[in-house]
N, C-alpha and C. Protein backbone atom coordinates (compact mmCIF):
# COMPACT_ATOMS: atom_id res chain seq x y z
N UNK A 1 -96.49 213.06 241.45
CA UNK A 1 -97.30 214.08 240.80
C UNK A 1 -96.67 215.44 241.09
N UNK A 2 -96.90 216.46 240.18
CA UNK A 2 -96.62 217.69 240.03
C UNK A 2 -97.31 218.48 239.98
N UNK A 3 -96.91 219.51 240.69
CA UNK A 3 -98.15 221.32 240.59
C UNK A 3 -97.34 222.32 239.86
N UNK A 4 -97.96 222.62 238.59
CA UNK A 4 -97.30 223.88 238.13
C UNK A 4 -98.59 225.31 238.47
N UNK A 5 -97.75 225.93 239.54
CA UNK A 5 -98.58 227.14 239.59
C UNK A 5 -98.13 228.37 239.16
N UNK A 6 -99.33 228.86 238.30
CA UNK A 6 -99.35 229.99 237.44
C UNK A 6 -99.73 231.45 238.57
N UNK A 7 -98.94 232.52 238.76
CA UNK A 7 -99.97 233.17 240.02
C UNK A 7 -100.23 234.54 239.22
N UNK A 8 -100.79 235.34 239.57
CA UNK A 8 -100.43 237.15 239.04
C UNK A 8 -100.90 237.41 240.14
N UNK A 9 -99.39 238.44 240.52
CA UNK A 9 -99.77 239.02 241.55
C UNK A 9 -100.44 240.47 241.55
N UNK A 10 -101.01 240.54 242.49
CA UNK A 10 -102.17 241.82 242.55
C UNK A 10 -101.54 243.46 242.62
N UNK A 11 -101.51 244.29 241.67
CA UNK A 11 -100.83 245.33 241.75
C UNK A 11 -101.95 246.38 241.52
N UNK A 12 -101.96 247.78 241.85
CA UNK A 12 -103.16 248.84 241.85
C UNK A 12 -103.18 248.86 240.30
N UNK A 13 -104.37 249.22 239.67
CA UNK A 13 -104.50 249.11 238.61
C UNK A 13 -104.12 248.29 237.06
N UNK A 14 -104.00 246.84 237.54
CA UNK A 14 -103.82 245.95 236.53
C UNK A 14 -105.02 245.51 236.17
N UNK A 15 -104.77 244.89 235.07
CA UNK A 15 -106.10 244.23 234.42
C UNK A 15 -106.39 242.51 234.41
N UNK A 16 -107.19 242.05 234.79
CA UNK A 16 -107.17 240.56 235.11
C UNK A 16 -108.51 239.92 234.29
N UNK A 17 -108.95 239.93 233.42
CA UNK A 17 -110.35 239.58 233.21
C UNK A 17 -110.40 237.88 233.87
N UNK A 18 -111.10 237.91 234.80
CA UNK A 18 -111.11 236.37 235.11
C UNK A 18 -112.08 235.27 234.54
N UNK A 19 -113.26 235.96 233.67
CA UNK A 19 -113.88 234.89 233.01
C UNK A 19 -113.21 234.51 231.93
N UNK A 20 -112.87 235.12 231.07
CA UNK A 20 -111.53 234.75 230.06
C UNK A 20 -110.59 233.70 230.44
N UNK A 21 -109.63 234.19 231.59
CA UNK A 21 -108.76 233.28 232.14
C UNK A 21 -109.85 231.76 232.24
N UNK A 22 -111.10 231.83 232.87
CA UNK A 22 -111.36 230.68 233.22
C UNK A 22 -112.26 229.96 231.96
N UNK A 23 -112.96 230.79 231.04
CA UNK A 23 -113.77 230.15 230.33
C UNK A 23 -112.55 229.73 228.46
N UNK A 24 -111.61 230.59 228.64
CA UNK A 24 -111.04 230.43 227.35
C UNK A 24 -109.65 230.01 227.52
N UNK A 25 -108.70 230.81 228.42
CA UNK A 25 -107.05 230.57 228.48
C UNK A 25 -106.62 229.11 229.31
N UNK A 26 -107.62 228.71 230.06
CA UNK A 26 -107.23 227.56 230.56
C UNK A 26 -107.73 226.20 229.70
N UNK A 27 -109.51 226.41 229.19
CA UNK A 27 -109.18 225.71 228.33
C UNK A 27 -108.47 225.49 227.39
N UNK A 28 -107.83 226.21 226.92
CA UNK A 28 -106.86 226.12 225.30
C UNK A 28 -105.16 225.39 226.29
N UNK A 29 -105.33 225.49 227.45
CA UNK A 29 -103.86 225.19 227.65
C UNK A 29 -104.44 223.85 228.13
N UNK A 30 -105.44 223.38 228.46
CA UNK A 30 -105.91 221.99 228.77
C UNK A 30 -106.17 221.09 227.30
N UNK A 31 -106.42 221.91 226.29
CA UNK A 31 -106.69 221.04 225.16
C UNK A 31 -105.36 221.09 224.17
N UNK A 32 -104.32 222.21 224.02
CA UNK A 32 -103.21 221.75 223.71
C UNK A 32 -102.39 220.49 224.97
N UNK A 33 -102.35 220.86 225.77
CA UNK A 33 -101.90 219.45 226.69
C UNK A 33 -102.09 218.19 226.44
N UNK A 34 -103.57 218.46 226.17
CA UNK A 34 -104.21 216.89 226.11
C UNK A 34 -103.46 216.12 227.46
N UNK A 35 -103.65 214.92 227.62
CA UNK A 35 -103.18 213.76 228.94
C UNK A 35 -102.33 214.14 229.58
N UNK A 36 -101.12 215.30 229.44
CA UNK A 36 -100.30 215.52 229.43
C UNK A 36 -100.53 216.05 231.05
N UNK A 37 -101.72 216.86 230.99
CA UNK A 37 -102.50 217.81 231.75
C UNK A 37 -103.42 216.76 232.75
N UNK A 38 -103.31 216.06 233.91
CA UNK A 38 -104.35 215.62 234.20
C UNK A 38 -105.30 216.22 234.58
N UNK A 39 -105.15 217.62 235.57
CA UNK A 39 -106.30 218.28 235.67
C UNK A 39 -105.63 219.60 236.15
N UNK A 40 -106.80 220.54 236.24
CA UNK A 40 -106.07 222.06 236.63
C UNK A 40 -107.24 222.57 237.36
N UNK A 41 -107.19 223.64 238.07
CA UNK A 41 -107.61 224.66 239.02
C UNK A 41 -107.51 225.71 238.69
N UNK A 42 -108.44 226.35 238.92
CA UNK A 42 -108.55 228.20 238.90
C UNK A 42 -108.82 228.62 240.04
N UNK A 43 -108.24 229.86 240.65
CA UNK A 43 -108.57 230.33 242.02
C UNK A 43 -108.42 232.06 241.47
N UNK A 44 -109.44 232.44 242.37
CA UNK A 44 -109.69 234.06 242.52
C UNK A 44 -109.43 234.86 243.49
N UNK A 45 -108.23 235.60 243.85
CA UNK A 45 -108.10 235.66 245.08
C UNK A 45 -108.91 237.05 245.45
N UNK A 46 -109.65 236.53 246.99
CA UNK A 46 -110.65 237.79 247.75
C UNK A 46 -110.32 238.93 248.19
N UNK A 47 -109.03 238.23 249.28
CA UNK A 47 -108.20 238.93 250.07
C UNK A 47 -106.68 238.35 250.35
N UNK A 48 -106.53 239.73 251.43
CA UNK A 48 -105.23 239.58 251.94
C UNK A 48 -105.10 238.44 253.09
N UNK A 49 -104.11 238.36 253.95
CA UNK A 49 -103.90 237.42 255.64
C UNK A 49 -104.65 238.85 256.74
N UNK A 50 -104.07 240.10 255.95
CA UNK A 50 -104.25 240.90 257.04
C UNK A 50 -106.03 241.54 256.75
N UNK A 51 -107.08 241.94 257.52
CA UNK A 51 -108.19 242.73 257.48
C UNK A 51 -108.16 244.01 256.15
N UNK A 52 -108.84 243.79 255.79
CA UNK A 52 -109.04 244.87 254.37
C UNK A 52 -107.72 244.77 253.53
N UNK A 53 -106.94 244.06 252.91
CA UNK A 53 -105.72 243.62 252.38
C UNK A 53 -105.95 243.45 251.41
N UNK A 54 -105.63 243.60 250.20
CA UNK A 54 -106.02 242.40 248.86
C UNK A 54 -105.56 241.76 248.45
N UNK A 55 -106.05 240.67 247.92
CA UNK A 55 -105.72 239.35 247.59
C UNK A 55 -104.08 239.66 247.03
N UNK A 56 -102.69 238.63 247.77
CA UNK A 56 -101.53 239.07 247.27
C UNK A 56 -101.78 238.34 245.35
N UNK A 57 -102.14 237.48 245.78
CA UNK A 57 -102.55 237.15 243.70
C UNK A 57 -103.53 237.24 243.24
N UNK A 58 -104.24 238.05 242.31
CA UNK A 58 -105.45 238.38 241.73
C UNK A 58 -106.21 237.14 241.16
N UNK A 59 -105.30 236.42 241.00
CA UNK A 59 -105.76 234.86 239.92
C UNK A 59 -104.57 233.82 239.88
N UNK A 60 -104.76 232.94 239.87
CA UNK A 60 -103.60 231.77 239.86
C UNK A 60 -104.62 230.61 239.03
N UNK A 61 -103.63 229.81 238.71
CA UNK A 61 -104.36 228.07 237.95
C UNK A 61 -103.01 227.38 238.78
N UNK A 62 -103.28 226.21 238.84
CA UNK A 62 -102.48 225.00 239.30
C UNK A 62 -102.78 223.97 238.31
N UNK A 63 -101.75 223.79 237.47
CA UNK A 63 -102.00 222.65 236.58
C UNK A 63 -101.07 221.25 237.00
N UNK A 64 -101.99 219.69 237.17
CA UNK A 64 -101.30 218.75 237.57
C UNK A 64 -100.89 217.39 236.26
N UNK A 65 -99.73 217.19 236.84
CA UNK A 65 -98.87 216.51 235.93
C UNK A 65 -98.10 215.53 236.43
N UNK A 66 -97.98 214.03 235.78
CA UNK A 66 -97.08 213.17 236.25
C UNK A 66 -95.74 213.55 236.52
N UNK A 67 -95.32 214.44 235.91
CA UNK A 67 -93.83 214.71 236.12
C UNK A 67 -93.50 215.70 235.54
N UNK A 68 -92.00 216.55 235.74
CA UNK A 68 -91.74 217.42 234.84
C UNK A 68 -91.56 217.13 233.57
N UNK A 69 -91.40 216.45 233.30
CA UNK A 69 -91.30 215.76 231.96
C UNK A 69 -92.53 216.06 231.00
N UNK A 70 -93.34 215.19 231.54
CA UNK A 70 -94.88 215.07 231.12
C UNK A 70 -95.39 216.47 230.52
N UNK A 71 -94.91 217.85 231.56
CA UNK A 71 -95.42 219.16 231.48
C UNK A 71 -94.55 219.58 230.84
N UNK A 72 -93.36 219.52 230.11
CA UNK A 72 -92.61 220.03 229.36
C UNK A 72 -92.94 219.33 228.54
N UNK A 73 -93.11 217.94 227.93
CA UNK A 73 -94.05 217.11 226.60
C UNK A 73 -94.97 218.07 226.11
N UNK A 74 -96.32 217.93 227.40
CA UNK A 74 -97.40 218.62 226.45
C UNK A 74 -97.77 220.34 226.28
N UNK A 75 -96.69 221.05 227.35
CA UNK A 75 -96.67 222.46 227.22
C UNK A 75 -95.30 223.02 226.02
N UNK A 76 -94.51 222.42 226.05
CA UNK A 76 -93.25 222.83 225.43
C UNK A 76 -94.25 223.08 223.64
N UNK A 77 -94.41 222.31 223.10
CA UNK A 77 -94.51 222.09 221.55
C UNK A 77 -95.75 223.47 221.25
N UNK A 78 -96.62 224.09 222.64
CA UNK A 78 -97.74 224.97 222.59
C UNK A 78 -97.23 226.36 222.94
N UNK A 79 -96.36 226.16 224.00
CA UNK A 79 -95.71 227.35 224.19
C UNK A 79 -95.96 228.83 223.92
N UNK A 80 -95.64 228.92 222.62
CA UNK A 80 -95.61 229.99 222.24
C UNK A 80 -97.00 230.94 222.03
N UNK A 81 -97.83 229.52 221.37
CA UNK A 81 -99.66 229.71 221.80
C UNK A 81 -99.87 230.76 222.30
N UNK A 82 -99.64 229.33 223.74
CA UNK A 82 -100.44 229.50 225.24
C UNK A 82 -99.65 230.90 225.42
N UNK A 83 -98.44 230.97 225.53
CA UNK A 83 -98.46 232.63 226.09
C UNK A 83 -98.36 234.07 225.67
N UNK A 84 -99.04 233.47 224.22
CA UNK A 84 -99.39 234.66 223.21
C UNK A 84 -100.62 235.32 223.86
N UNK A 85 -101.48 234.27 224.04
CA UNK A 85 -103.02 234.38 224.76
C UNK A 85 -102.53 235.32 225.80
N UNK A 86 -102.06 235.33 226.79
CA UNK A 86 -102.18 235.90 228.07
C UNK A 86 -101.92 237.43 228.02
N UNK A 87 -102.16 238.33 226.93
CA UNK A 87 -102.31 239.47 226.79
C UNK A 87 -103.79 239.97 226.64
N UNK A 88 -104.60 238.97 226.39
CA UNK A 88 -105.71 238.78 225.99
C UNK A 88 -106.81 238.78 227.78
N UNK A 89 -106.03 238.32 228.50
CA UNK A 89 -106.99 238.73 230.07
C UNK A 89 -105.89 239.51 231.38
N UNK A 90 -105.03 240.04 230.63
CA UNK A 90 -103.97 240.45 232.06
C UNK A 90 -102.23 241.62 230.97
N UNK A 91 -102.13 241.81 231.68
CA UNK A 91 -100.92 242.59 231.62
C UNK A 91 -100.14 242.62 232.84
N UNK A 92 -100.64 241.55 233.30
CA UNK A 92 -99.42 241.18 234.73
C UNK A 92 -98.42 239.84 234.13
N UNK A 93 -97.05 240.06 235.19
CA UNK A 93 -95.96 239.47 234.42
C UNK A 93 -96.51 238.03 235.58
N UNK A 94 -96.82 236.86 234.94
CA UNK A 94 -97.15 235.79 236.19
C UNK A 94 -95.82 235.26 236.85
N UNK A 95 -96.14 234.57 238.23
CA UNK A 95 -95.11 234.18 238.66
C UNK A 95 -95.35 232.44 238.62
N UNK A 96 -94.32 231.69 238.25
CA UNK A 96 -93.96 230.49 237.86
C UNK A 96 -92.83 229.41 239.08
N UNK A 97 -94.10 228.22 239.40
CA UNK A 97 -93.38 227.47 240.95
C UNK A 97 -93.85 226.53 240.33
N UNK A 98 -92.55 225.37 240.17
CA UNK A 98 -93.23 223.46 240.08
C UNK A 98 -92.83 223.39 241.45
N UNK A 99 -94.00 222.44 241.77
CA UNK A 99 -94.03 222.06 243.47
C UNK A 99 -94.27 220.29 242.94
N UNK A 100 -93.65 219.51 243.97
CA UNK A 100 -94.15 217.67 243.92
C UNK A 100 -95.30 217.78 244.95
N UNK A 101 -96.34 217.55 244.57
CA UNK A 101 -97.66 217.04 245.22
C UNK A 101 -97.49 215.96 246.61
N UNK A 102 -96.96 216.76 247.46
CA UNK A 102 -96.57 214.96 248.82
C UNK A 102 -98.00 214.94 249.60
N UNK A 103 -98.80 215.52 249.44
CA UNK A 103 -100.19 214.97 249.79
C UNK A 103 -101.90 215.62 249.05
N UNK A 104 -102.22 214.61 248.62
CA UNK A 104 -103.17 214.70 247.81
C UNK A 104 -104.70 214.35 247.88
C-alpha cells in the first residue's frame, strides 16, 4: 500500500478554506478515482513542535492506494480537474510525498 500526501504549508497570510477542501475538493478527487482511491484523510494542522508555533502545514489529505500505478490509473486521466479546483480553497503551492505504508 501507498500514501500520497498532499500538504500546504502554512505561510502569514495565505488562504486555506478548509471546509471546501474537506466537504468538496476531496470528494471530487475520491469520486474521479473511484477504487483506484481506497480511502483518504484530511488533517488540520493546530500547531507547531515548538509552544505558540503554527501549524508547519495548514491542511494536508493522505490519499491510499495499492500502488503507484493504481494512483497514476485513477488520478492521471482527472488531473487536470482535480488541480484546476485547488484555486478554489488555497493559493498555496502544495507539497507532494508517495510514502509505502510499512505499518498500518
Amino acid at each position: 500500500m501507498i500514501k500520497i500526501s498532499v500538504m500546504y504549508p502554512f505561510t502569514d497570510g495565505m488562504r486555506f478554506d478548509h471546509d471546501y477542501y474537506r466537504d468538496k475538493h476531496m470528494p471530487l478527487v475520491k469520486s474521479k478515482m473511484g477504487d483506484h482511491c481506497k480511502y483518504y484523510t484530511v488533517d488540520k494542522g493546530l500547531a507547531g513542535g515548538a509552544p505558540g508555533a503554527p501549524a508547519t502545514y495548514v491542511g494536508m489529505c493522505h490519499i491510499f492506494c495499492d500502488s503507484i500505478e493504481a494512483f497514476q490509473a485513477g488520478f492521471g486521466p482527472h488531473a487536470r480537474e482535480i488541480l484546476a479546483d485547488i484555486k478554489n480553497y488555497t493559493d498555496a503551492a502544495p507539497v507532494i510525498q508517495i510514502s509505502e505504508v510499512v505499518v498500518g
